[in-house]
C-alpha atoms as a PDB file:
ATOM      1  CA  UNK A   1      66.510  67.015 146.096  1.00  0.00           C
ATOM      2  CA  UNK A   2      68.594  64.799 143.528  1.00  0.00           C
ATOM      3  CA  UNK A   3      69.216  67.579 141.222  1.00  0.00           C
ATOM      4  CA  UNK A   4      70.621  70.245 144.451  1.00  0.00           C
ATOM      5  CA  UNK A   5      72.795  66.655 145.174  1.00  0.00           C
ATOM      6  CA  UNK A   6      73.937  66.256 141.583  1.00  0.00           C
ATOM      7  CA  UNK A   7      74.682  70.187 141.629  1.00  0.00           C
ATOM      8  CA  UNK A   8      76.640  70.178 144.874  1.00  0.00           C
ATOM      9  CA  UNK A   9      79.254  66.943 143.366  1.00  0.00           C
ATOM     10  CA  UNK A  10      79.733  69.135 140.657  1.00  0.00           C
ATOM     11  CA  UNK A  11      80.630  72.020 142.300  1.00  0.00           C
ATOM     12  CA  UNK A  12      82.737  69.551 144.487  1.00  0.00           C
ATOM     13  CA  UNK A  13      84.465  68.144 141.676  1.00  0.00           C
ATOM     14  CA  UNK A  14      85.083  71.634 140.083  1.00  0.00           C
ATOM     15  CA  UNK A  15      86.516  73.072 143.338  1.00  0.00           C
ATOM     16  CA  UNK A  16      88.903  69.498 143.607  1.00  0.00           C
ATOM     17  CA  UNK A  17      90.358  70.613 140.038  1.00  0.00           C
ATOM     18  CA  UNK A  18      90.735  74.338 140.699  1.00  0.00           C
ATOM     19  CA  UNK A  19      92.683  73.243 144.412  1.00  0.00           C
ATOM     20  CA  UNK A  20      94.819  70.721 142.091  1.00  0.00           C
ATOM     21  CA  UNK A  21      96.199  73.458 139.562  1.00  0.00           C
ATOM     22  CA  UNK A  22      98.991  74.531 142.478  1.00  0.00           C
ATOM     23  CA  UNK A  23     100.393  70.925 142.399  1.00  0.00           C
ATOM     24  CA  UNK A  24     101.531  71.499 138.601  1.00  0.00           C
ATOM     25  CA  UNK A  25     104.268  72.558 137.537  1.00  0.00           C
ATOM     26  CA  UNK A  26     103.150  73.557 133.837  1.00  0.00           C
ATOM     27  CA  UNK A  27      99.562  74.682 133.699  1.00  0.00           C
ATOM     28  CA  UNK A  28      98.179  74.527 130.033  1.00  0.00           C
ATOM     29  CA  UNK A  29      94.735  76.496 129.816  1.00  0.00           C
ATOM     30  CA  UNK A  30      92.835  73.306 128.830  1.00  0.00           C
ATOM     31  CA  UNK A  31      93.978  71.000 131.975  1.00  0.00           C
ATOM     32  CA  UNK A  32      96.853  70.555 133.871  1.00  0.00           C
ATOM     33  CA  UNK A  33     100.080  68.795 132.850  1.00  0.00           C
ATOM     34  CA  UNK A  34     103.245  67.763 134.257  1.00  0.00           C
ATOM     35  CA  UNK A  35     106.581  68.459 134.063  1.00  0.00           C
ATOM     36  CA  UNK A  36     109.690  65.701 134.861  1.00  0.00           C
ATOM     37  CA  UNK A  37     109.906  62.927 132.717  1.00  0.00           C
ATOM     38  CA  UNK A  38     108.401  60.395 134.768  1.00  0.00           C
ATOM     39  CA  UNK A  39     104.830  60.711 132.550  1.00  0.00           C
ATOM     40  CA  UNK A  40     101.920  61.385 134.445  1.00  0.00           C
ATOM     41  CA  UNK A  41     103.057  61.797 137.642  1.00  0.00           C
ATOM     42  CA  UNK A  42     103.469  65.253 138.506  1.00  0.00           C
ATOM     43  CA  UNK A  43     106.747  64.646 140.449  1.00  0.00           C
ATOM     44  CA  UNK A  44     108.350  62.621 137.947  1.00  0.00           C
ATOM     45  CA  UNK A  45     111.196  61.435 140.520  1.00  0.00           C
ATOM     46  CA  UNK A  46     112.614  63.871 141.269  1.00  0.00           C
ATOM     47  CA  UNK A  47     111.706  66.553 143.734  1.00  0.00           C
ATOM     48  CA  UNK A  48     108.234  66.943 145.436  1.00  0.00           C
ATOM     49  CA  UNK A  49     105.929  69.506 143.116  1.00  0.00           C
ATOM     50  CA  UNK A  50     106.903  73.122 143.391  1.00  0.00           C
ATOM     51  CA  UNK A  51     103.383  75.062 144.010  1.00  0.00           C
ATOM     52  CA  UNK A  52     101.875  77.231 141.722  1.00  0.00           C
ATOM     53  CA  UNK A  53     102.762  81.007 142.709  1.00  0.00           C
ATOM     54  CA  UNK A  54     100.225  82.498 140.883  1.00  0.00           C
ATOM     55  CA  UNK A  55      96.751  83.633 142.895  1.00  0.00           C
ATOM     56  CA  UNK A  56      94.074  83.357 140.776  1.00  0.00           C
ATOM     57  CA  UNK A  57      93.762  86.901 140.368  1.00  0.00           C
ATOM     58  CA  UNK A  58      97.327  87.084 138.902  1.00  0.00           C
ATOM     59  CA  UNK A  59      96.625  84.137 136.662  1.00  0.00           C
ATOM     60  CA  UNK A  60      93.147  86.287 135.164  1.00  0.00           C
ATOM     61  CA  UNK A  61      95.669  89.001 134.550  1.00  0.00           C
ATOM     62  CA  UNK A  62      98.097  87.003 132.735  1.00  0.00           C
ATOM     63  CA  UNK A  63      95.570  85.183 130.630  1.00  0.00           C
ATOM     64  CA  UNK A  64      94.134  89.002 129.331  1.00  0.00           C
ATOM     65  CA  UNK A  65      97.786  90.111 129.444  1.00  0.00           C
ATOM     66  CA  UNK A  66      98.460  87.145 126.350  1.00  0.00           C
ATOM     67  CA  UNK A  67      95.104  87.568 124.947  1.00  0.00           C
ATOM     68  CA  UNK A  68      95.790  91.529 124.500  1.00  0.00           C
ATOM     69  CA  UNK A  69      99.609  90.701 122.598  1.00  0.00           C
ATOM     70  CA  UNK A  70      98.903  87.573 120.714  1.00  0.00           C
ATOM     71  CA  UNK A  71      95.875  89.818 119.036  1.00  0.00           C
ATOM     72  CA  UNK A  72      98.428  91.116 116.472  1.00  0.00           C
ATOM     73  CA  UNK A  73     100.053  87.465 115.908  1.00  0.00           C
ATOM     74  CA  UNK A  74      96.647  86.049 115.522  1.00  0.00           C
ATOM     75  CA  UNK A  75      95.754  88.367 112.846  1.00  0.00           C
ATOM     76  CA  UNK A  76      99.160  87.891 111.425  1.00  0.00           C
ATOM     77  CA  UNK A  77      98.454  83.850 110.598  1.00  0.00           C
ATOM     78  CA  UNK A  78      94.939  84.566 109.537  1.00  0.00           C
ATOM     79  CA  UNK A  79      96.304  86.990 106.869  1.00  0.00           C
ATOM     80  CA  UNK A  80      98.561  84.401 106.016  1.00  0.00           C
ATOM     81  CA  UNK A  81      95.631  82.139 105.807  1.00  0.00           C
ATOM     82  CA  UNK A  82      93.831  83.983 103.556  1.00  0.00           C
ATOM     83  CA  UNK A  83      96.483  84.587 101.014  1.00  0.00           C
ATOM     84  CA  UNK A  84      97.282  80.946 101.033  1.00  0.00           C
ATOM     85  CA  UNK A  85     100.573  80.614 102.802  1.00  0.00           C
ATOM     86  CA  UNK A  86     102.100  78.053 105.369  1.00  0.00           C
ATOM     87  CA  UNK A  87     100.319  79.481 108.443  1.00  0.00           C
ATOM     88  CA  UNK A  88      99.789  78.623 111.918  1.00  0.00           C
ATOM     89  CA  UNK A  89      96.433  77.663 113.845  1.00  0.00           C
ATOM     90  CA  UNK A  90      96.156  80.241 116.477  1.00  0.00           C
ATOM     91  CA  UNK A  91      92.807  80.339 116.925  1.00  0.00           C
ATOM     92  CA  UNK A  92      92.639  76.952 118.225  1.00  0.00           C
ATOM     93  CA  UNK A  93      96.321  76.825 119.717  1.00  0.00           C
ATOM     94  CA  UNK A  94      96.709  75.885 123.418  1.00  0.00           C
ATOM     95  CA  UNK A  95      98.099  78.410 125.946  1.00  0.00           C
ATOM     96  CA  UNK A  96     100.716  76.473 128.825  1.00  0.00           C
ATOM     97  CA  UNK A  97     102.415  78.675 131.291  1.00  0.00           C
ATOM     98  CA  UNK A  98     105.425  77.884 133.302  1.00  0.00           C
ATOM     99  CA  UNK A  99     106.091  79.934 136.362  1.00  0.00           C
ATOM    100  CA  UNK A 100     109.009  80.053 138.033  1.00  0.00           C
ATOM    101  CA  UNK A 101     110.453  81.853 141.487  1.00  0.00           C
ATOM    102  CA  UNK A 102     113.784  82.841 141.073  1.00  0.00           C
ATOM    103  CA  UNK A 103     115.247  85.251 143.342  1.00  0.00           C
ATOM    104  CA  UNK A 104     112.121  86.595 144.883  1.00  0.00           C
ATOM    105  CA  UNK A 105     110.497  87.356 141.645  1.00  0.00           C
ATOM    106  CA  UNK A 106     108.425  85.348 139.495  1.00  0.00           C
ATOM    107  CA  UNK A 107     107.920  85.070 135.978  1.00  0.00           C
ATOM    108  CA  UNK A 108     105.937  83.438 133.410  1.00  0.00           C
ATOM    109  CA  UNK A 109     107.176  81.693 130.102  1.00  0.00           C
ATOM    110  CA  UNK A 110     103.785  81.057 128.424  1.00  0.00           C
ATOM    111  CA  UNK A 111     103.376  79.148 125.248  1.00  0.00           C
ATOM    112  CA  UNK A 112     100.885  79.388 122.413  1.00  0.00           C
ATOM    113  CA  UNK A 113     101.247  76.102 120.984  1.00  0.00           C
ATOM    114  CA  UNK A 114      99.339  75.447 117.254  1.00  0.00           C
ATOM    115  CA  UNK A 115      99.957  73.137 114.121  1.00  0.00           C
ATOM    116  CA  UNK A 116     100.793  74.715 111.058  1.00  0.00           C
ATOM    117  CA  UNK A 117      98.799  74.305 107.706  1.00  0.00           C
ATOM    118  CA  UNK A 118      99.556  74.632 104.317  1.00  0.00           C
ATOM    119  CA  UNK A 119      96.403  75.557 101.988  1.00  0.00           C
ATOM    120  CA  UNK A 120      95.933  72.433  99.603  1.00  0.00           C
ATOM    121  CA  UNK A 121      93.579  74.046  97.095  1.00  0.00           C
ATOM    122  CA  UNK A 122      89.674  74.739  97.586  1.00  0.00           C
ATOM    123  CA  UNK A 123      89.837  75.684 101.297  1.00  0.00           C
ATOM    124  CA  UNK A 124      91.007  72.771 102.295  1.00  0.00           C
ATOM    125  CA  UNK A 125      94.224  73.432 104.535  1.00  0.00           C
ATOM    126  CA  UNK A 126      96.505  70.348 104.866  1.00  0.00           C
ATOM    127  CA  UNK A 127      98.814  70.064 108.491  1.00  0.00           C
ATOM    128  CA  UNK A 128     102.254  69.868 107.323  1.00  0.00           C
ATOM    129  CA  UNK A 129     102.886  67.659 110.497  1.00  0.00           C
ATOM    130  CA  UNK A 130     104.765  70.428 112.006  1.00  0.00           C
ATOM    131  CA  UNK A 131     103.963  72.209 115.608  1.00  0.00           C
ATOM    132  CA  UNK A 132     104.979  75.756 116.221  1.00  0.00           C
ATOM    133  CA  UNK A 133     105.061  77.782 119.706  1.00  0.00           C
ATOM    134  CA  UNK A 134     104.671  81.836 119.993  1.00  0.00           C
ATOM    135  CA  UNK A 135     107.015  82.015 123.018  1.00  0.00           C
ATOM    136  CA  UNK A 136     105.991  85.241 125.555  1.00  0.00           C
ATOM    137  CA  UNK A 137     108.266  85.607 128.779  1.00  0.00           C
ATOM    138  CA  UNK A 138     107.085  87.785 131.462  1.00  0.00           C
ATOM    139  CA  UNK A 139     107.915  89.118 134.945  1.00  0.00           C
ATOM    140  CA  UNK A 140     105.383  90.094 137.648  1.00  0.00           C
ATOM    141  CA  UNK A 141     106.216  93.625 138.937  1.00  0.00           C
ATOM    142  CA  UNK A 142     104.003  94.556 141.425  1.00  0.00           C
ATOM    143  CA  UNK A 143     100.433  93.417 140.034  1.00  0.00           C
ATOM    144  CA  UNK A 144     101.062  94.018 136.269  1.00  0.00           C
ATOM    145  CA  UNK A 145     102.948  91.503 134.114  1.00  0.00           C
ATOM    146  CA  UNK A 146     105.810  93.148 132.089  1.00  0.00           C
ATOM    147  CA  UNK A 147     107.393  91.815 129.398  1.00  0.00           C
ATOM    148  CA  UNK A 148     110.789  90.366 129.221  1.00  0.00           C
ATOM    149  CA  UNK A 149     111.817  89.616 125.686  1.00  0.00           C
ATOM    150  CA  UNK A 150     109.217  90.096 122.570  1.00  0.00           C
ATOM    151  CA  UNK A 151     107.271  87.099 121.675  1.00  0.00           C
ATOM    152  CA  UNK A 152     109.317  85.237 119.711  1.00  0.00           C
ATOM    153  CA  UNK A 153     107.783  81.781 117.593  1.00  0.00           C
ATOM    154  CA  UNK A 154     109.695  78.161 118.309  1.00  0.00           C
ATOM    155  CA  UNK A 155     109.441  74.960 116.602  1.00  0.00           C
ATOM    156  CA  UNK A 156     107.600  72.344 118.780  1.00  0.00           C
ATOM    157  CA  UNK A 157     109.393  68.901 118.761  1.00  0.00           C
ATOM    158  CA  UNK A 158     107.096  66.052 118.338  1.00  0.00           C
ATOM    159  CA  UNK A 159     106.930  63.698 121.724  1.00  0.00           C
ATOM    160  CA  UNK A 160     108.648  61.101 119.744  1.00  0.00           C
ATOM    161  CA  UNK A 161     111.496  62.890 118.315  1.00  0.00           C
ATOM    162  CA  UNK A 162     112.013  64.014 122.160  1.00  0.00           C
ATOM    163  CA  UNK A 163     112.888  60.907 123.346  1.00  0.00           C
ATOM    164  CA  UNK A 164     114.511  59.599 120.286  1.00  0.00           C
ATOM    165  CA  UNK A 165     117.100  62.420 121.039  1.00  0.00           C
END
């Protein structure tokens, strides 16, 4: 009986985060973060949390939709890694998507964020300190996500430099 009452807070807990993911305003693959610049609080200050407009069905297709296009990218920086130039980390980058509502319509900016390595001799790749994003945008027409602009990559600023500025 304690292990069906150990499985059932699980399930509990696991159902508590999936019914939180609405309340965020940035969703990154891994867990949830926040937007505003009040730190952990979702809110921030300033207006109550806008909720997540993507069903769960929409967000599986968006996740496969990224998956399919970053294939190429992916590729691209483990070339680069191969013939021992600056490259990126996406195999172990994390994925954040913004939606937004605007006018009845809602699209996606989604980020595939990764630090970039230089190779520092006998497969040993060194981080140069820097993070880079690939940058996808995306509208939802219908049930299929179409893209906006191209992916395009973007430096990352460090959480320091951000509030230095």
């Amino acid at each position: 009986m304690t292990r069906r009452a150990g499985l059932a807070l699980v399930m509990g807990l696991a159902l508590a985060v999936v019914a939180s993911a609405p309340d965020a305003r940035a969703i990154e693959v891994k867990k949830d973060i926040y937007g505003g610049s009040g730190g952990g609080a979702a809110g921030g200050g300033d207006s109550a949390p806008r909720a997540n407009p993507l069903t769960p069905a929409l967000q599986k297709k968006l996740m496969e939709t990224i998956e399919t296009e970053s294939d190429s990218y992916v590729a691209d920086e483990s070339e680069k890694k191969a013939s021992a130039q600056i490259y990126v980390d996406l195999e172990n980058a994390k994925l954040k998507y913004f939606p937004q509502n605007t006018a009845g319509k809602i699209q996606v900016t989604a980020k595939l964020e990764g630090k970039e390595f230089k190779p520092a001799g006998e497969g040993n790749p060194r981080a140069t300190g820097k993070r880079r994003a690939l940058v996808f945008k995306y509208r939802l027409d219908g049930q299929n996500w179409t893209e906006v602009t191209k992916p395009a990559w973007e430096d990352v600023a460090e959480k320091g430099a951000k509030a230095a500025n």
